[in-house]
PDB file of N, CA and C in Angstrom:
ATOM      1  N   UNK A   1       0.818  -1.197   0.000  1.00  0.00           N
ATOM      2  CA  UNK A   1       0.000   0.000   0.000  1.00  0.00           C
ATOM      3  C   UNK A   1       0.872   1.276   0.000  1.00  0.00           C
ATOM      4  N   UNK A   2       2.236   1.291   1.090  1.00  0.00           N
ATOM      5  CA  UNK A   2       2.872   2.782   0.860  1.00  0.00           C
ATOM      6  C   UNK A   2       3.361   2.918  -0.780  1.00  0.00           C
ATOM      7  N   UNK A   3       3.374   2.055  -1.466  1.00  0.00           N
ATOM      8  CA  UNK A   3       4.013   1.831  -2.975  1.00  0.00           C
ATOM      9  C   UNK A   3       3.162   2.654  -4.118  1.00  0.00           C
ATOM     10  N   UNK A   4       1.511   2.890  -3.174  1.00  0.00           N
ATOM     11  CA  UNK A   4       1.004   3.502  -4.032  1.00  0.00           C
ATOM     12  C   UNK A   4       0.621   4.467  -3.812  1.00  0.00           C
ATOM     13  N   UNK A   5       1.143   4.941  -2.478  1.00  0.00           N
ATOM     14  CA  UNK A   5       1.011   6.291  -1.758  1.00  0.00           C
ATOM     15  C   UNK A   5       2.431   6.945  -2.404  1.00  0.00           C
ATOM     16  N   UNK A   6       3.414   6.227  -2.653  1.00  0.00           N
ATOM     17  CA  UNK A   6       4.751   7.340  -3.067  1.00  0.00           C
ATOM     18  C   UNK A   6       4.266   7.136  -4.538  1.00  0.00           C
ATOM     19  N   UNK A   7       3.395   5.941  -5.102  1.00  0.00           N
ATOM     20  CA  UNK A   7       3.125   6.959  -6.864  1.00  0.00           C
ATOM     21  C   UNK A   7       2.570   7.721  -6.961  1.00  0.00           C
ATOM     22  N   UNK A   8       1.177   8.034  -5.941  1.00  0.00           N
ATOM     23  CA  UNK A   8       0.687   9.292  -6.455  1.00  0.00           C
ATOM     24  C   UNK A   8       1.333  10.258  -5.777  1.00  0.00           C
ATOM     25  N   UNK A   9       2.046   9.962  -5.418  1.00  0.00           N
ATOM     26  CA  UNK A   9       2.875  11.950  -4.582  1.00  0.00           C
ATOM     27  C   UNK A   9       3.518  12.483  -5.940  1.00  0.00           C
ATOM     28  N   UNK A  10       3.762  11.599  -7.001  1.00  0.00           N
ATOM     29  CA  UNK A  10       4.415  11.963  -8.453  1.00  0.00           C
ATOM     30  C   UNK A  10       3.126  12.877  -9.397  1.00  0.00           C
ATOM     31  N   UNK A  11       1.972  12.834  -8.433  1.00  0.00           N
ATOM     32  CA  UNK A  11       1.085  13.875  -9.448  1.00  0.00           C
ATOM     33  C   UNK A  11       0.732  14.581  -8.630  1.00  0.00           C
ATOM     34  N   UNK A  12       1.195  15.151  -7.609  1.00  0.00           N
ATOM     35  CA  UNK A  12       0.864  16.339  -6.660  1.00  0.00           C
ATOM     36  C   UNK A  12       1.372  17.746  -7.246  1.00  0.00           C
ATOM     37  N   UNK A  13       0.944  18.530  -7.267  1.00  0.00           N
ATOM     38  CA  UNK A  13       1.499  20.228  -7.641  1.00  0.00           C
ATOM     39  C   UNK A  13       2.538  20.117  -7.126  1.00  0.00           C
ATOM     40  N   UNK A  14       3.830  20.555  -8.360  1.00  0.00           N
ATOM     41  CA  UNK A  14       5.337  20.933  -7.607  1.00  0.00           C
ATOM     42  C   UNK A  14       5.221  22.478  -8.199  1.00  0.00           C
ATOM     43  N   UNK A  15       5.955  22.919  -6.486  1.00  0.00           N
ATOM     44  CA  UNK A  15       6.453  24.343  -6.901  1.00  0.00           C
ATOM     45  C   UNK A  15       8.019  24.963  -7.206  1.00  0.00           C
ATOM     46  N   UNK A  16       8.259  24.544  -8.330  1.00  0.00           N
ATOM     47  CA  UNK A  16       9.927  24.783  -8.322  1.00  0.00           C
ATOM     48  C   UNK A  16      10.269  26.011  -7.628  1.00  0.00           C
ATOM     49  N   UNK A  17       9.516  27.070  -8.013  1.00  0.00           N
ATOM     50  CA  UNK A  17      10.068  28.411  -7.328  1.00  0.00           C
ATOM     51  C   UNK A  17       9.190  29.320  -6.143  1.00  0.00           C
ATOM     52  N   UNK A  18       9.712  28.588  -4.952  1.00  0.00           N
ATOM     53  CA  UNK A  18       8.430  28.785  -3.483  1.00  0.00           C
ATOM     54  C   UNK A  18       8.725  30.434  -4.194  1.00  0.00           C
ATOM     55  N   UNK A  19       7.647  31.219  -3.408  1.00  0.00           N
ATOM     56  CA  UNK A  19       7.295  31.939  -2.856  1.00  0.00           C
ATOM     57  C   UNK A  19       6.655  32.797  -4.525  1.00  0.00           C
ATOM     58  N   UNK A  20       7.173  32.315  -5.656  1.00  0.00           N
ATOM     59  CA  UNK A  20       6.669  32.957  -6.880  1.00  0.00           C
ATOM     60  C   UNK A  20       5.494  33.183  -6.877  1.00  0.00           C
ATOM     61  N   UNK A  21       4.394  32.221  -6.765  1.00  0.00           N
ATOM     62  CA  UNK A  21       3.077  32.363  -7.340  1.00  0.00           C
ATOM     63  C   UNK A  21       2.456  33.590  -6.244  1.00  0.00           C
ATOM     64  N   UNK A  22       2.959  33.611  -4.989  1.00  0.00           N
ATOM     65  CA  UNK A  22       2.623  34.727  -4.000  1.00  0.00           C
ATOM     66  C   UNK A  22       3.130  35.720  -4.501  1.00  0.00           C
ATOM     67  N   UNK A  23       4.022  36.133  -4.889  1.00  0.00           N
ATOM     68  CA  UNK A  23       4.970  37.617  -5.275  1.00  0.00           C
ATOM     69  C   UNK A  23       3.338  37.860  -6.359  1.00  0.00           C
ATOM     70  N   UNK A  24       3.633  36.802  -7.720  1.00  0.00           N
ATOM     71  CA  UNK A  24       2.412  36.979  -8.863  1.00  0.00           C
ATOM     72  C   UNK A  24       0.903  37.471  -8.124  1.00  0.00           C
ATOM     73  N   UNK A  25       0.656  37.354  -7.189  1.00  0.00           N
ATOM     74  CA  UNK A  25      -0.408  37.566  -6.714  1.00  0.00           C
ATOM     75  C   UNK A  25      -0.385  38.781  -5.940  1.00  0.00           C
ATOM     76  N   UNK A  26       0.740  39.094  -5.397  1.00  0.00           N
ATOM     77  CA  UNK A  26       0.819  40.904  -4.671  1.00  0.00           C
ATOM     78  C   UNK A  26       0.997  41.351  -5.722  1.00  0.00           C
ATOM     79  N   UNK A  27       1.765  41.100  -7.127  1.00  0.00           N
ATOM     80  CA  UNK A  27       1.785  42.113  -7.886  1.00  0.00           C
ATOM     81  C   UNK A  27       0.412  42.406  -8.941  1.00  0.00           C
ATOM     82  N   UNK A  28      -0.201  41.706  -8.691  1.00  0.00           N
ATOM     83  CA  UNK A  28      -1.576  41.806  -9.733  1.00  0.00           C
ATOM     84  C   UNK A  28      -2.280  42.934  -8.666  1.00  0.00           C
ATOM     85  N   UNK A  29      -2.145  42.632  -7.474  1.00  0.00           N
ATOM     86  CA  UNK A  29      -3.221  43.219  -6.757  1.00  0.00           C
ATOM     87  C   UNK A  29      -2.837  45.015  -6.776  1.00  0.00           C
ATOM     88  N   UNK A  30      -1.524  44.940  -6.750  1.00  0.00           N
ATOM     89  CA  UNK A  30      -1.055  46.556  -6.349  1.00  0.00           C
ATOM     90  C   UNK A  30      -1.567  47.490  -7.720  1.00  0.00           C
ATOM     91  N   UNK A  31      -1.984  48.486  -7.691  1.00  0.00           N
ATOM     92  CA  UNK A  31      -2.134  49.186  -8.777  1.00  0.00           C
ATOM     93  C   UNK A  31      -1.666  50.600  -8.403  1.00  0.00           C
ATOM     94  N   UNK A  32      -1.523  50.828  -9.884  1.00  0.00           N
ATOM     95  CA  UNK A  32      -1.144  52.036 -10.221  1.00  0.00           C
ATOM     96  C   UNK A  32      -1.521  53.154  -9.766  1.00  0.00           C
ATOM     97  N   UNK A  33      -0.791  54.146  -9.589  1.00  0.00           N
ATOM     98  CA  UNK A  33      -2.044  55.579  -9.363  1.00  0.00           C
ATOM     99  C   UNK A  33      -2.249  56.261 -10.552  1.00  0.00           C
ATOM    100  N   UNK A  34      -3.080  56.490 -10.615  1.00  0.00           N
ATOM    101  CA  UNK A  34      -3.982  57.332 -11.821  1.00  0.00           C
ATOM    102  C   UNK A  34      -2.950  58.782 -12.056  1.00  0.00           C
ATOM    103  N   UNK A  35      -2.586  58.965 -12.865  1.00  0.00           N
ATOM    104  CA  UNK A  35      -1.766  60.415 -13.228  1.00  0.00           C
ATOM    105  C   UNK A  35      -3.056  60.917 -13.308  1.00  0.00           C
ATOM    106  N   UNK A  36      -3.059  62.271 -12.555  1.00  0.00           N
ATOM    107  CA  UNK A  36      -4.047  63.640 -12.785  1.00  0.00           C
ATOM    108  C   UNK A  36      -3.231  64.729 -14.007  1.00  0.00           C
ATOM    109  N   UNK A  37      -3.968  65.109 -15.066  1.00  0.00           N
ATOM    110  CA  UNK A  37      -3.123  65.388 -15.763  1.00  0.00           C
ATOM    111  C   UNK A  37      -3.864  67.137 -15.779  1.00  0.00           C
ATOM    112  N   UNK A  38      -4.955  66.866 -14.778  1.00  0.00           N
ATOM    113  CA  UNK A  38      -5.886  68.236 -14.240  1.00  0.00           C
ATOM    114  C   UNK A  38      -4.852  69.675 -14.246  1.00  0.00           C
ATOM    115  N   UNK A  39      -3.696  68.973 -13.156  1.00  0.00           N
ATOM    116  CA  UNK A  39      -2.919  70.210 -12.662  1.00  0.00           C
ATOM    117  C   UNK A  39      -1.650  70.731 -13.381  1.00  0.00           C
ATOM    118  N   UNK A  40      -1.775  69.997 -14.882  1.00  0.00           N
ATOM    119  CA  UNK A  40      -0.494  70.236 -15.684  1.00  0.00           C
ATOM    120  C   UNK A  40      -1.208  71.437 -16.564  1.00  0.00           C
ATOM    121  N   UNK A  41      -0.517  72.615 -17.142  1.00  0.00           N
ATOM    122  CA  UNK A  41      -1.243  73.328 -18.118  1.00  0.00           C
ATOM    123  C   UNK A  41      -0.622  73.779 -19.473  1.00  0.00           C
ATOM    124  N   UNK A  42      -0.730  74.005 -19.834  1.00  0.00           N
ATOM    125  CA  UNK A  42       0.297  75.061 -21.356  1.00  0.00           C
ATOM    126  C   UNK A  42       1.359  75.908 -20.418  1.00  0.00           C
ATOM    127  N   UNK A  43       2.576  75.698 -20.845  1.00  0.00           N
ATOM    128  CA  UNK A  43       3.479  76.486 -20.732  1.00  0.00           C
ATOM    129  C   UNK A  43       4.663  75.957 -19.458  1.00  0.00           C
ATOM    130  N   UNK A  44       4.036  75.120 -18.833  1.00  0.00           N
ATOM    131  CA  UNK A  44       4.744  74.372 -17.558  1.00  0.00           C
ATOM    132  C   UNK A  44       5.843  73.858 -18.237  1.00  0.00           C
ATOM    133  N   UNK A  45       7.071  73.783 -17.563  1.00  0.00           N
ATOM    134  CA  UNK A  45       7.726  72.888 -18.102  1.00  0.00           C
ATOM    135  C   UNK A  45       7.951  71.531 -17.460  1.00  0.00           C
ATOM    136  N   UNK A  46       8.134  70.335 -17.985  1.00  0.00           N
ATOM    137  CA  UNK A  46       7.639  68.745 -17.276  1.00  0.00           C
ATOM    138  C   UNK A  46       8.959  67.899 -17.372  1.00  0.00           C
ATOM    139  N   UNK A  47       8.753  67.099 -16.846  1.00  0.00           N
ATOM    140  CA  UNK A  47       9.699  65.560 -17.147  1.00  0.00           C
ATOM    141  C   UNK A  47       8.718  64.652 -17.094  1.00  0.00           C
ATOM    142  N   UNK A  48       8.629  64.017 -18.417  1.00  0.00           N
ATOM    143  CA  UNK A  48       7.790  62.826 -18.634  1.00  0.00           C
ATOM    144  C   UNK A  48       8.669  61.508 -18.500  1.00  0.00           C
ATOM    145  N   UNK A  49       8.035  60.621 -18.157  1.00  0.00           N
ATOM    146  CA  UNK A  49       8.988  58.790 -18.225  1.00  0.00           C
ATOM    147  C   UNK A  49       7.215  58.598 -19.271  1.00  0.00           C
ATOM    148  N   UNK A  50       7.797  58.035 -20.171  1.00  0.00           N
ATOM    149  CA  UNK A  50       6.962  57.513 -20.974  1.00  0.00           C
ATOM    150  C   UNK A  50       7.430  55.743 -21.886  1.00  0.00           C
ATOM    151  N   UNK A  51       6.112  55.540 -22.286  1.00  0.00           N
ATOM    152  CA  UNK A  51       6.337  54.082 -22.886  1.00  0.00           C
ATOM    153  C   UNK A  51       6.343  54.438 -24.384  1.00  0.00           C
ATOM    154  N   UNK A  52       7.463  54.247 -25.352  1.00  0.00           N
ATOM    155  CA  UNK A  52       7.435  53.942 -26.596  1.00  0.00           C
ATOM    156  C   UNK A  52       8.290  53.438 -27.465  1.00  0.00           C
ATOM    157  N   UNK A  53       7.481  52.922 -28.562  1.00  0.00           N
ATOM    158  CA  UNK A  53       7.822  51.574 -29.250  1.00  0.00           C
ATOM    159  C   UNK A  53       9.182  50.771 -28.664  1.00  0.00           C
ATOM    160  N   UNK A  54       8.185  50.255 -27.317  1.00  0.00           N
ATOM    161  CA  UNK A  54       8.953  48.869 -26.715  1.00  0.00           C
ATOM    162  C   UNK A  54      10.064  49.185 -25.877  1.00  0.00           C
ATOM    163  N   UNK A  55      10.066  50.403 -25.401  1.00  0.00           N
ATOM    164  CA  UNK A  55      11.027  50.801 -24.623  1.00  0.00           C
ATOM    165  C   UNK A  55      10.547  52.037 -23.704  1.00  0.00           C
ATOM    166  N   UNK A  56      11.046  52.416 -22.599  1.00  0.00           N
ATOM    167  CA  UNK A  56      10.945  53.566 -21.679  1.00  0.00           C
ATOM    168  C   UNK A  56      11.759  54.472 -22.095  1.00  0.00           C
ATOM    169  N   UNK A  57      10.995  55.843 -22.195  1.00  0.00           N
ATOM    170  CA  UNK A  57      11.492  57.088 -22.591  1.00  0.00           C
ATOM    171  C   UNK A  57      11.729  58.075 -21.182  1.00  0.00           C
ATOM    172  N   UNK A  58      12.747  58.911 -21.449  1.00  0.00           N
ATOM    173  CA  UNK A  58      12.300  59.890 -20.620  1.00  0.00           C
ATOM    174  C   UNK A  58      12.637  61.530 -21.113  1.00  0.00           C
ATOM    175  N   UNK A  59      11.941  62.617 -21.144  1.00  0.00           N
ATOM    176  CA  UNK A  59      11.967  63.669 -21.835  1.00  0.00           C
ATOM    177  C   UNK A  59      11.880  64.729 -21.061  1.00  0.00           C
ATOM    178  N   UNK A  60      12.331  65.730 -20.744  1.00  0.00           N
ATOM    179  CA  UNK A  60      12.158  67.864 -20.161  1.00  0.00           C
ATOM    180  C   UNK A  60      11.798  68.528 -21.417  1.00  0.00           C
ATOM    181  N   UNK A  61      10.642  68.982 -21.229  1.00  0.00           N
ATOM    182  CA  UNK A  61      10.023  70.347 -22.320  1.00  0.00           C
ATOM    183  C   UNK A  61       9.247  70.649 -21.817  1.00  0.00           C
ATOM    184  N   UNK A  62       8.725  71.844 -22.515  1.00  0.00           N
ATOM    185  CA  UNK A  62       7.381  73.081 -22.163  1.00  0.00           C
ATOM    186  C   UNK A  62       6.465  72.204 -23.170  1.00  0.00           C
ATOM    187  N   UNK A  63       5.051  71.829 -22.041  1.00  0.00           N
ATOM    188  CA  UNK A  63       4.261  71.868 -22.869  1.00  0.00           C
ATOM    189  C   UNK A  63       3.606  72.826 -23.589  1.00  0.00           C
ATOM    190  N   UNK A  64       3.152  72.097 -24.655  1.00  0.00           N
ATOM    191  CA  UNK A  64       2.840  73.212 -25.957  1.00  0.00           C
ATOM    192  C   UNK A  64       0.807  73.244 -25.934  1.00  0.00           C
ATOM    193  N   UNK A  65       0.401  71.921 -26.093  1.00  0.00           N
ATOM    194  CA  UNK A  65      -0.966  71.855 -25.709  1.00  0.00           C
ATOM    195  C   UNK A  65      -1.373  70.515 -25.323  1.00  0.00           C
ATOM    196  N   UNK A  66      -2.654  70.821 -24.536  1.00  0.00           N
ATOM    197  CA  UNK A  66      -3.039  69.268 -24.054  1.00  0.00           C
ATOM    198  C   UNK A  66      -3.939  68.859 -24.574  1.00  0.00           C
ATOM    199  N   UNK A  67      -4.767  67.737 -25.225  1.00  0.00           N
ATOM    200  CA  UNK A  67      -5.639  67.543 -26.155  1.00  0.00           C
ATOM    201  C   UNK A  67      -6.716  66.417 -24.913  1.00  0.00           C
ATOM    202  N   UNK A  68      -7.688  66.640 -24.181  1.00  0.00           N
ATOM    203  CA  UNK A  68      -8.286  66.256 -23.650  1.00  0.00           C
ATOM    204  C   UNK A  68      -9.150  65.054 -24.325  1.00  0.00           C
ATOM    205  N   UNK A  69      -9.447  66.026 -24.990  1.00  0.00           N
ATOM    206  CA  UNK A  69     -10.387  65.012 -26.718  1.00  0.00           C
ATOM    207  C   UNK A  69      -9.553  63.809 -27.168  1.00  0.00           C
ATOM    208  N   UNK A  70      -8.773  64.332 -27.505  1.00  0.00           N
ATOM    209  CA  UNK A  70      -8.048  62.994 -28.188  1.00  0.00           C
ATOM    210  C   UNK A  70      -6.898  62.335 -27.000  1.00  0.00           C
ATOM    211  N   UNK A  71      -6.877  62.807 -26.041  1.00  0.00           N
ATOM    212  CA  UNK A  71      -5.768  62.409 -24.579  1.00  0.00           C
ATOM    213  C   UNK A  71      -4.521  62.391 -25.438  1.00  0.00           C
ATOM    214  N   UNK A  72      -4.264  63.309 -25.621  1.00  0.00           N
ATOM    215  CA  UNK A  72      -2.420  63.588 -26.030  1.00  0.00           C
ATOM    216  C   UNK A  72      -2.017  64.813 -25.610  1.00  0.00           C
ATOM    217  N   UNK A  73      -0.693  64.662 -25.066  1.00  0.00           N
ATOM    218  CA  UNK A  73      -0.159  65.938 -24.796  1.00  0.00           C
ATOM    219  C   UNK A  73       0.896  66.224 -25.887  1.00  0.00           C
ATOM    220  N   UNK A  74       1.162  67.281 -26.147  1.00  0.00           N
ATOM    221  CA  UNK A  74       2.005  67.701 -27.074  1.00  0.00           C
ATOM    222  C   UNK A  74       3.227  69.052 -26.182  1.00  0.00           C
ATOM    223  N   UNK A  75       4.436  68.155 -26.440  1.00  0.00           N
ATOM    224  CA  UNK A  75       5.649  69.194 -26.134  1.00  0.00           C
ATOM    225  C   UNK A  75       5.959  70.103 -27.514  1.00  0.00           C
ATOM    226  N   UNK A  76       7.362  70.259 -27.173  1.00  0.00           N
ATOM    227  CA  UNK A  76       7.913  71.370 -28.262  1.00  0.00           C
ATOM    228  C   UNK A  76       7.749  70.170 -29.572  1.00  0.00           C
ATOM    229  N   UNK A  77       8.500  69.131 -29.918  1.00  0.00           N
ATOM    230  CA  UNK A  77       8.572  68.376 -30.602  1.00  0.00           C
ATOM    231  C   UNK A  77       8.088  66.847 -30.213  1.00  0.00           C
ATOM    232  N   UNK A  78       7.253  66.639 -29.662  1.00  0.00           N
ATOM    233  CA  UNK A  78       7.124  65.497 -29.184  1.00  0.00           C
ATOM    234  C   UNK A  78       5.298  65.461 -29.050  1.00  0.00           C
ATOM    235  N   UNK A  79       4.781  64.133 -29.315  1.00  0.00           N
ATOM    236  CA  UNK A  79       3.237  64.622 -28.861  1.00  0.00           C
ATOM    237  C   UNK A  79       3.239  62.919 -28.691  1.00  0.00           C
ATOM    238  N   UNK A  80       2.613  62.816 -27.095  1.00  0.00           N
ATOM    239  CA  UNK A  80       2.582  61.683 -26.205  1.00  0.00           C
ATOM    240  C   UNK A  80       0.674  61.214 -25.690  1.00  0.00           C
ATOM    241  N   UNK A  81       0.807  59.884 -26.061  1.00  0.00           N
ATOM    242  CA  UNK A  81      -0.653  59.468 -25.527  1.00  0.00           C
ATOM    243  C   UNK A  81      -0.701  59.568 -24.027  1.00  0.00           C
ATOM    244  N   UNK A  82      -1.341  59.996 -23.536  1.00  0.00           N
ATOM    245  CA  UNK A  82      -1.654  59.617 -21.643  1.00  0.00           C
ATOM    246  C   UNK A  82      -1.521  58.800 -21.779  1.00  0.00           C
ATOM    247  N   UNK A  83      -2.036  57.789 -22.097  1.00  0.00           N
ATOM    248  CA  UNK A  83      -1.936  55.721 -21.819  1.00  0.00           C
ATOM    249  C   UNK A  83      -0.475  55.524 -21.770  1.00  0.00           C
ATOM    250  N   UNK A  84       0.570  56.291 -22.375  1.00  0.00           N
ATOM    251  CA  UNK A  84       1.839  55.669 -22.773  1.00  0.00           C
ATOM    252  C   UNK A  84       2.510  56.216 -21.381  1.00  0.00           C
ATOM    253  N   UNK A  85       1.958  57.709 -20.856  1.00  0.00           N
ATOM    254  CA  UNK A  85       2.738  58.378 -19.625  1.00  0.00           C
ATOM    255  C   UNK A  85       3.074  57.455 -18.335  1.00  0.00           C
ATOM    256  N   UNK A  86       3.830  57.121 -18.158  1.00  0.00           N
ATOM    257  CA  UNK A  86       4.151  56.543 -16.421  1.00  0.00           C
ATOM    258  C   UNK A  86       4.655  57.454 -15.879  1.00  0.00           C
ATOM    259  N   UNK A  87       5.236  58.426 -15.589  1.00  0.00           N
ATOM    260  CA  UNK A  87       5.182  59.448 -14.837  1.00  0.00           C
ATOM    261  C   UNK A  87       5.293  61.280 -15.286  1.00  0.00           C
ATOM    262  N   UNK A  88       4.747  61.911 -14.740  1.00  0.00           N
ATOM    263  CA  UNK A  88       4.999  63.273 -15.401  1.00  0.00           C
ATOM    264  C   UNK A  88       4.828  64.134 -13.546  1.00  0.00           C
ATOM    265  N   UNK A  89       5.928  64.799 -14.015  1.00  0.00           N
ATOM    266  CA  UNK A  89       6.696  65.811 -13.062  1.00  0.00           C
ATOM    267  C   UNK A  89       6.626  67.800 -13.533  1.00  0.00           C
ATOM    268  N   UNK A  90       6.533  68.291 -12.555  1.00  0.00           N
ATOM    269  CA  UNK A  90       6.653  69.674 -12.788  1.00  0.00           C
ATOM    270  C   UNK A  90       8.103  70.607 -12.577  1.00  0.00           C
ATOM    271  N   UNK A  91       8.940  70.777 -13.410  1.00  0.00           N
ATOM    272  CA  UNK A  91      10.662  70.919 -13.218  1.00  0.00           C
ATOM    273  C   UNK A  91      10.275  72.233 -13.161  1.00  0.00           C
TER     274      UNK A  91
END
């Protein structure tokens, strides 16, 4: 009988890497804070960390205008989706 208690321990859940699936589970839960983009206006000058094509950006300029309608901000040369912003600062 123990012969067939140590075969099925061969189909029990293995966890190669303890404590992973817990980390996966605090990190789903934590969220983001919402950027207010309320208190930014024309003419401020910013530091954005932004997401684009597949890489993290980071940029200093005067914004030029903010497009509420279409959620883009536009610097001197640069015009950024909100969705892409991870952080924006007032320099």
């Amino acid at each position: 009988m123990q012969n067939r208690v140590d075969h099925a321990k061969q189909f029990l859940p293995f966890d190669a890497l303890k404590g992973f699936n817990e980390a996966l589970r605090k990190a789903e839960k934590e969220e983001q804070e919402k950027l207010d983009f309320s208190k930014f206006k024309v003419g401020d000058s910013v530091f954005i960390q932004y997401y684009y094509q597949l890489d993290y950006m980071e940029i200093v300029g005067t914004i030029q205008k903010i497009s509420d309608e279409k959620k883009l901000l536009f610097l001197t040369n640069t015009r950024i989706s909100f969705s892409d912003i991870v952080g924006i600062y007032k320099v």
